[in-house]
PDB file of N, CA and C in Angstrom:
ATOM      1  N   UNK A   1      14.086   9.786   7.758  1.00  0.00           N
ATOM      2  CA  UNK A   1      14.626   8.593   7.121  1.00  0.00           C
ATOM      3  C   UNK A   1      13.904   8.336   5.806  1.00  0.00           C
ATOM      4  N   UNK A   2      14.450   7.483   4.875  1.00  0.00           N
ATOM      5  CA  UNK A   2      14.135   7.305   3.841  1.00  0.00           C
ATOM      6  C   UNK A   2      13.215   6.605   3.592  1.00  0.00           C
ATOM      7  N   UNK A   3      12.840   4.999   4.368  1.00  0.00           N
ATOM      8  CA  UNK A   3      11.867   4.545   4.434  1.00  0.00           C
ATOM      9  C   UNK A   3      10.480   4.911   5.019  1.00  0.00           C
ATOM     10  N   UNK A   4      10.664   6.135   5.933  1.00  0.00           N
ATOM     11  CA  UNK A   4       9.428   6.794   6.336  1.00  0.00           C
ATOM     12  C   UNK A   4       9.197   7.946   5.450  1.00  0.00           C
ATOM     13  N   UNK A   5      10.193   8.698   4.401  1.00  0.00           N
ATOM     14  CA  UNK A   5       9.269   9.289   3.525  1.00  0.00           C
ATOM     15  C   UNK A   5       8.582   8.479   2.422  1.00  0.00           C
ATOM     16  N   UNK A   6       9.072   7.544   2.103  1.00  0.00           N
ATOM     17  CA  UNK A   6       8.490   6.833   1.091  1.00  0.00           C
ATOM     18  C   UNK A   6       7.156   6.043   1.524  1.00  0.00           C
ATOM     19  N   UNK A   7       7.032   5.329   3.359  1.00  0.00           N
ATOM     20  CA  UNK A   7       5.940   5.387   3.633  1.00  0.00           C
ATOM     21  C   UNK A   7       4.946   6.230   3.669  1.00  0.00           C
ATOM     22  N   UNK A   8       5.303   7.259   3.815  1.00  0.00           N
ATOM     23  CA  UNK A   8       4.405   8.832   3.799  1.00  0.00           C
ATOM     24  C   UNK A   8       3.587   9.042   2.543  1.00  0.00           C
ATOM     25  N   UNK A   9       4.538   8.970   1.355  1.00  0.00           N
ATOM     26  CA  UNK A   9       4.087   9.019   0.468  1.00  0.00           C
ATOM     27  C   UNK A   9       3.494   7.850  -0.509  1.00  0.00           C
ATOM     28  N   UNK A  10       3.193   6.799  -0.015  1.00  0.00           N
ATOM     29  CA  UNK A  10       2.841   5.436  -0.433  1.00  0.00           C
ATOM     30  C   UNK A  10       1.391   5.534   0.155  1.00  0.00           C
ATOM     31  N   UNK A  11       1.341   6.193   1.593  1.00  0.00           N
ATOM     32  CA  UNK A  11       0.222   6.408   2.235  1.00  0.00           C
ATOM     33  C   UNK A  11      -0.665   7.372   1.745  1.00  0.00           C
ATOM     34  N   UNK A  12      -0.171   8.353   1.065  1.00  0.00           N
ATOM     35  CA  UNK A  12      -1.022   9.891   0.291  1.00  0.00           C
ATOM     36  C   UNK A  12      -1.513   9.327  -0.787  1.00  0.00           C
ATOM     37  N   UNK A  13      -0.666   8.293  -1.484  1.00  0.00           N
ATOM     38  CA  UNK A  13      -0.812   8.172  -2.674  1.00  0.00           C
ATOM     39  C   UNK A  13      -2.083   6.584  -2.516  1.00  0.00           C
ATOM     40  N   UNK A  14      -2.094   6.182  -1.327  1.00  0.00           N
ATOM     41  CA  UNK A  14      -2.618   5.061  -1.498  1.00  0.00           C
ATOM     42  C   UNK A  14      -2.108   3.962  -1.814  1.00  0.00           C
ATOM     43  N   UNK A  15      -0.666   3.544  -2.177  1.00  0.00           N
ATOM     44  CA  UNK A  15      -0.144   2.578  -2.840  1.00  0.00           C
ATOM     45  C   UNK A  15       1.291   2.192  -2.435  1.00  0.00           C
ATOM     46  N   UNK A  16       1.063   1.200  -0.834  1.00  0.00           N
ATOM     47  CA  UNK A  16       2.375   0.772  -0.204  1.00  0.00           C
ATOM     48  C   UNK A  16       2.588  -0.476  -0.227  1.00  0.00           C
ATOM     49  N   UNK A  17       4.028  -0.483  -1.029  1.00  0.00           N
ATOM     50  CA  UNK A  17       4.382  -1.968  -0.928  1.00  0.00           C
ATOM     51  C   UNK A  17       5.659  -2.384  -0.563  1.00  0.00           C
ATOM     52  N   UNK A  18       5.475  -2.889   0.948  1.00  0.00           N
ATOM     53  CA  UNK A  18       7.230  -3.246   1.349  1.00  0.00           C
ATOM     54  C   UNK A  18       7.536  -4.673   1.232  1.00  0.00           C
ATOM     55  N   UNK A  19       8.580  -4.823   0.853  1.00  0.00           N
ATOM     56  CA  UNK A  19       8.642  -6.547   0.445  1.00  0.00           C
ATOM     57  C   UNK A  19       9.937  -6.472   1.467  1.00  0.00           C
ATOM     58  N   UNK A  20      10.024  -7.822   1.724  1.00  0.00           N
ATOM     59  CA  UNK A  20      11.191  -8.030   3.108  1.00  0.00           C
ATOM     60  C   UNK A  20      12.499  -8.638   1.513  1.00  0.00           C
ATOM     61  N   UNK A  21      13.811  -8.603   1.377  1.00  0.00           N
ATOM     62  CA  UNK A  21      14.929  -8.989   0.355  1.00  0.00           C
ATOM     63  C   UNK A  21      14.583  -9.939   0.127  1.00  0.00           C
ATOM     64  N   UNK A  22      14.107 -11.069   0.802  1.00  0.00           N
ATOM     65  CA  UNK A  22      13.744 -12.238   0.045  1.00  0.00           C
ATOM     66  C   UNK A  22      12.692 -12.155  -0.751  1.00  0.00           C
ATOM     67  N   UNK A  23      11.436 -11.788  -0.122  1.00  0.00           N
ATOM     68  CA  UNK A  23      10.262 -11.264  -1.534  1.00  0.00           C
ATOM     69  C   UNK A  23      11.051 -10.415  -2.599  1.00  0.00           C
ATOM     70  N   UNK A  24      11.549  -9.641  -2.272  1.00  0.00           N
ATOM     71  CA  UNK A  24      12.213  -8.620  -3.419  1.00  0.00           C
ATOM     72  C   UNK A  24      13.109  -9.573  -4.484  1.00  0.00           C
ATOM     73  N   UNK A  25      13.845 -10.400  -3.999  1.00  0.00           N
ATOM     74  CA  UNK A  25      14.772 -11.639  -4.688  1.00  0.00           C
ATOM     75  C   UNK A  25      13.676 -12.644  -5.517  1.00  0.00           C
ATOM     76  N   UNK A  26      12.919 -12.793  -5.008  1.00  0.00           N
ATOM     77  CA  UNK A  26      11.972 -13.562  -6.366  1.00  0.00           C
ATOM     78  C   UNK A  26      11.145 -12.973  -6.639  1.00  0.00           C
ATOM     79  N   UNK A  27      10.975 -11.578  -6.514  1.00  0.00           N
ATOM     80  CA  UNK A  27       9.865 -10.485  -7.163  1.00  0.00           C
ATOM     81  C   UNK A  27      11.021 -10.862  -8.411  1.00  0.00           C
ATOM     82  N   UNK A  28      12.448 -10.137  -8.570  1.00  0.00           N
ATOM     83  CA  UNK A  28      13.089  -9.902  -9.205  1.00  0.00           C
ATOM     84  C   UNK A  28      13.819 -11.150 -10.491  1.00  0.00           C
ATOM     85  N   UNK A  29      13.906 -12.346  -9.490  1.00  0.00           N
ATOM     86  CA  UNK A  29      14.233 -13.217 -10.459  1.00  0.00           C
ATOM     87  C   UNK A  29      13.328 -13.742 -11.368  1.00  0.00           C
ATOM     88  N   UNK A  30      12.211 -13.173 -11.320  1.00  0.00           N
ATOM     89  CA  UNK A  30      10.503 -13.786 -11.715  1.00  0.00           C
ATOM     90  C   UNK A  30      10.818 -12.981 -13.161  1.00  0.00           C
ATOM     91  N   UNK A  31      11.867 -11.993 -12.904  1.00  0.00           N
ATOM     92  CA  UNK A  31      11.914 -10.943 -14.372  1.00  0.00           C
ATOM     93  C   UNK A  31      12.511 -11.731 -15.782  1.00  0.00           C
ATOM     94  N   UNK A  32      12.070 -11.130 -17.122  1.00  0.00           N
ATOM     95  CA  UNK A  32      12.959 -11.801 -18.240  1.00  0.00           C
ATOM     96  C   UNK A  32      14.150 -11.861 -17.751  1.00  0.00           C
ATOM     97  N   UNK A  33      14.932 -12.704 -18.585  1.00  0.00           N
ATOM     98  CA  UNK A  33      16.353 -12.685 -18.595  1.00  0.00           C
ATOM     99  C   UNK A  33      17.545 -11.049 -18.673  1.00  0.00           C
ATOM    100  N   UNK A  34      16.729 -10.829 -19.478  1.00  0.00           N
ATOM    101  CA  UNK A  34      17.293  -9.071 -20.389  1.00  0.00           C
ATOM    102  C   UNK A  34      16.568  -7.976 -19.137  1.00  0.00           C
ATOM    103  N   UNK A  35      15.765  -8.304 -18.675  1.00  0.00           N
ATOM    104  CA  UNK A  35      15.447  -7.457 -16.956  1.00  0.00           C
ATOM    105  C   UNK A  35      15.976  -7.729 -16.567  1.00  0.00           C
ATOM    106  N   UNK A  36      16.632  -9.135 -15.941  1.00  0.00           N
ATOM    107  CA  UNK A  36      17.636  -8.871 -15.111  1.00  0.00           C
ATOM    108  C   UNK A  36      18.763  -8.812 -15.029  1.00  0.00           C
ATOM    109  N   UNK A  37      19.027  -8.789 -15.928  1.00  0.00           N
ATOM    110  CA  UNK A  37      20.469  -8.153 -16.667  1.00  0.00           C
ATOM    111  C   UNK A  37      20.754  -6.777 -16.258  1.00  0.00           C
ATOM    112  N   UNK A  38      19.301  -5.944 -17.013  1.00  0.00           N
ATOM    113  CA  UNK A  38      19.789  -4.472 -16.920  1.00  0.00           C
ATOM    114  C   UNK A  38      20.002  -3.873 -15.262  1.00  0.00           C
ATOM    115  N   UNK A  39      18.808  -4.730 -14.932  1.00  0.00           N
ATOM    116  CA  UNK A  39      19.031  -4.253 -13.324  1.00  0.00           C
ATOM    117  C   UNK A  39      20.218  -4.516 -12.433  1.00  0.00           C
ATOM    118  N   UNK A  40      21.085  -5.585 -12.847  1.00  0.00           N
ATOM    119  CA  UNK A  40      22.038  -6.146 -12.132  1.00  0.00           C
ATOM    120  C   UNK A  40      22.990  -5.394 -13.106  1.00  0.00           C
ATOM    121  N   UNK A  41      23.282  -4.731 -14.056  1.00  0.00           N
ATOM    122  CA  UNK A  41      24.019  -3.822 -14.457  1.00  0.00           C
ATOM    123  C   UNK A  41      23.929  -2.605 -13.289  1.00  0.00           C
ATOM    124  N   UNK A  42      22.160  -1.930 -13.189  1.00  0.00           N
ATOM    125  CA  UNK A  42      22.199  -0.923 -12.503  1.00  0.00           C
ATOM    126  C   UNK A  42      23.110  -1.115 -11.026  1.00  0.00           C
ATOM    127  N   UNK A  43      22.656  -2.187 -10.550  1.00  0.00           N
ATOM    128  CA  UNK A  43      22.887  -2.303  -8.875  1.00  0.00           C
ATOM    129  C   UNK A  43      24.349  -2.587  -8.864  1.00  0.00           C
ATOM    130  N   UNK A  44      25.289  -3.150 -10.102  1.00  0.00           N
ATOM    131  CA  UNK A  44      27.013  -2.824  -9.901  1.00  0.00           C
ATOM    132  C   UNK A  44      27.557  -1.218 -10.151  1.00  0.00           C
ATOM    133  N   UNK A  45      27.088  -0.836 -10.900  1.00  0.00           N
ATOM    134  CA  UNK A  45      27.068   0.370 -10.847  1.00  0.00           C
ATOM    135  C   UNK A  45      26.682   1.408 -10.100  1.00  0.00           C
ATOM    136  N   UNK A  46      25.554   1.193  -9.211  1.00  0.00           N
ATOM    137  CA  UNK A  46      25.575   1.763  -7.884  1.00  0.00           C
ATOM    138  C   UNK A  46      26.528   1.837  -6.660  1.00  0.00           C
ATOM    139  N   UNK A  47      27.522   0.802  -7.228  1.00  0.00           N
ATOM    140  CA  UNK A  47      28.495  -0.004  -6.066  1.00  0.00           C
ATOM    141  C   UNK A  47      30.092   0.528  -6.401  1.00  0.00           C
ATOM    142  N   UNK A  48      30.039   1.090  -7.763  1.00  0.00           N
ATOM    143  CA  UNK A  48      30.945   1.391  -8.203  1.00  0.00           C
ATOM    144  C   UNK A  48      31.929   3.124  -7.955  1.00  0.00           C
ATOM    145  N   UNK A  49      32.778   2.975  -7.577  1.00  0.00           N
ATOM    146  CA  UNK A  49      33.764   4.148  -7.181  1.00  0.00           C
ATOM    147  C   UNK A  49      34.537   4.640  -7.431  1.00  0.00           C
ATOM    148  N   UNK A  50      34.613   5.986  -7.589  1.00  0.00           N
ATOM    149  CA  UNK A  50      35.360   6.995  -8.314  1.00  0.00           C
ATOM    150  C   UNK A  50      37.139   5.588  -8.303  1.00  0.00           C
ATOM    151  N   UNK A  51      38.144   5.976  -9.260  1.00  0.00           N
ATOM    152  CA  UNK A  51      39.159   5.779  -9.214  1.00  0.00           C
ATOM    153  C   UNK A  51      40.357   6.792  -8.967  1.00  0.00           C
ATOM    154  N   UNK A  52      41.778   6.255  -8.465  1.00  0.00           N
ATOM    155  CA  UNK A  52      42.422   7.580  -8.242  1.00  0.00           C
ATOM    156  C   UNK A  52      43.210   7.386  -9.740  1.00  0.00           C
ATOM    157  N   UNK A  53      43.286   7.895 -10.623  1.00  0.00           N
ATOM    158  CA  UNK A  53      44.135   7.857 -12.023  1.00  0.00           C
ATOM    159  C   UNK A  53      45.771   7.421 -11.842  1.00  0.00           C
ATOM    160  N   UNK A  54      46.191   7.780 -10.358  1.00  0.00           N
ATOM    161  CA  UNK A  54      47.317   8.027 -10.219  1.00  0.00           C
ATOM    162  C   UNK A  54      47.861   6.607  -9.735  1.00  0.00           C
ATOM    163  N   UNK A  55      46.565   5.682  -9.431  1.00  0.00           N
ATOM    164  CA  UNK A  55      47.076   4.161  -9.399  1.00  0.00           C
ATOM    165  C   UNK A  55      47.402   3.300 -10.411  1.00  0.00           C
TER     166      UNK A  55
END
């Protein structure tokens, strides 16, 4: 799983940090304005799906 390689390697590296969505939600809103912009660009675009042309 994904969260146990990244623990794995948080652990080698010395440097683990899991935040539960709500820490992550005001880690994130704590950002400039123009941070969170770009990021909330990234995360619709993660969401986003091929189209069929033919619609």
């Amino acid at each position: 799983m994904l969260w146990e390689a990244t623990l794995k390697a948080g652990l080698e590296t010395g440097c683990v940090v899991i935040l539960s969505i709500e820490q992550l939600t005001q880690e994130v809103l704590s950002l400039p304005s123009a941070a969170r912009a770009l990021l909330a660009e990234k995360l619709v675009e993660s969401l986003e799906f091929e189209t069929d042309p033919a619609i």
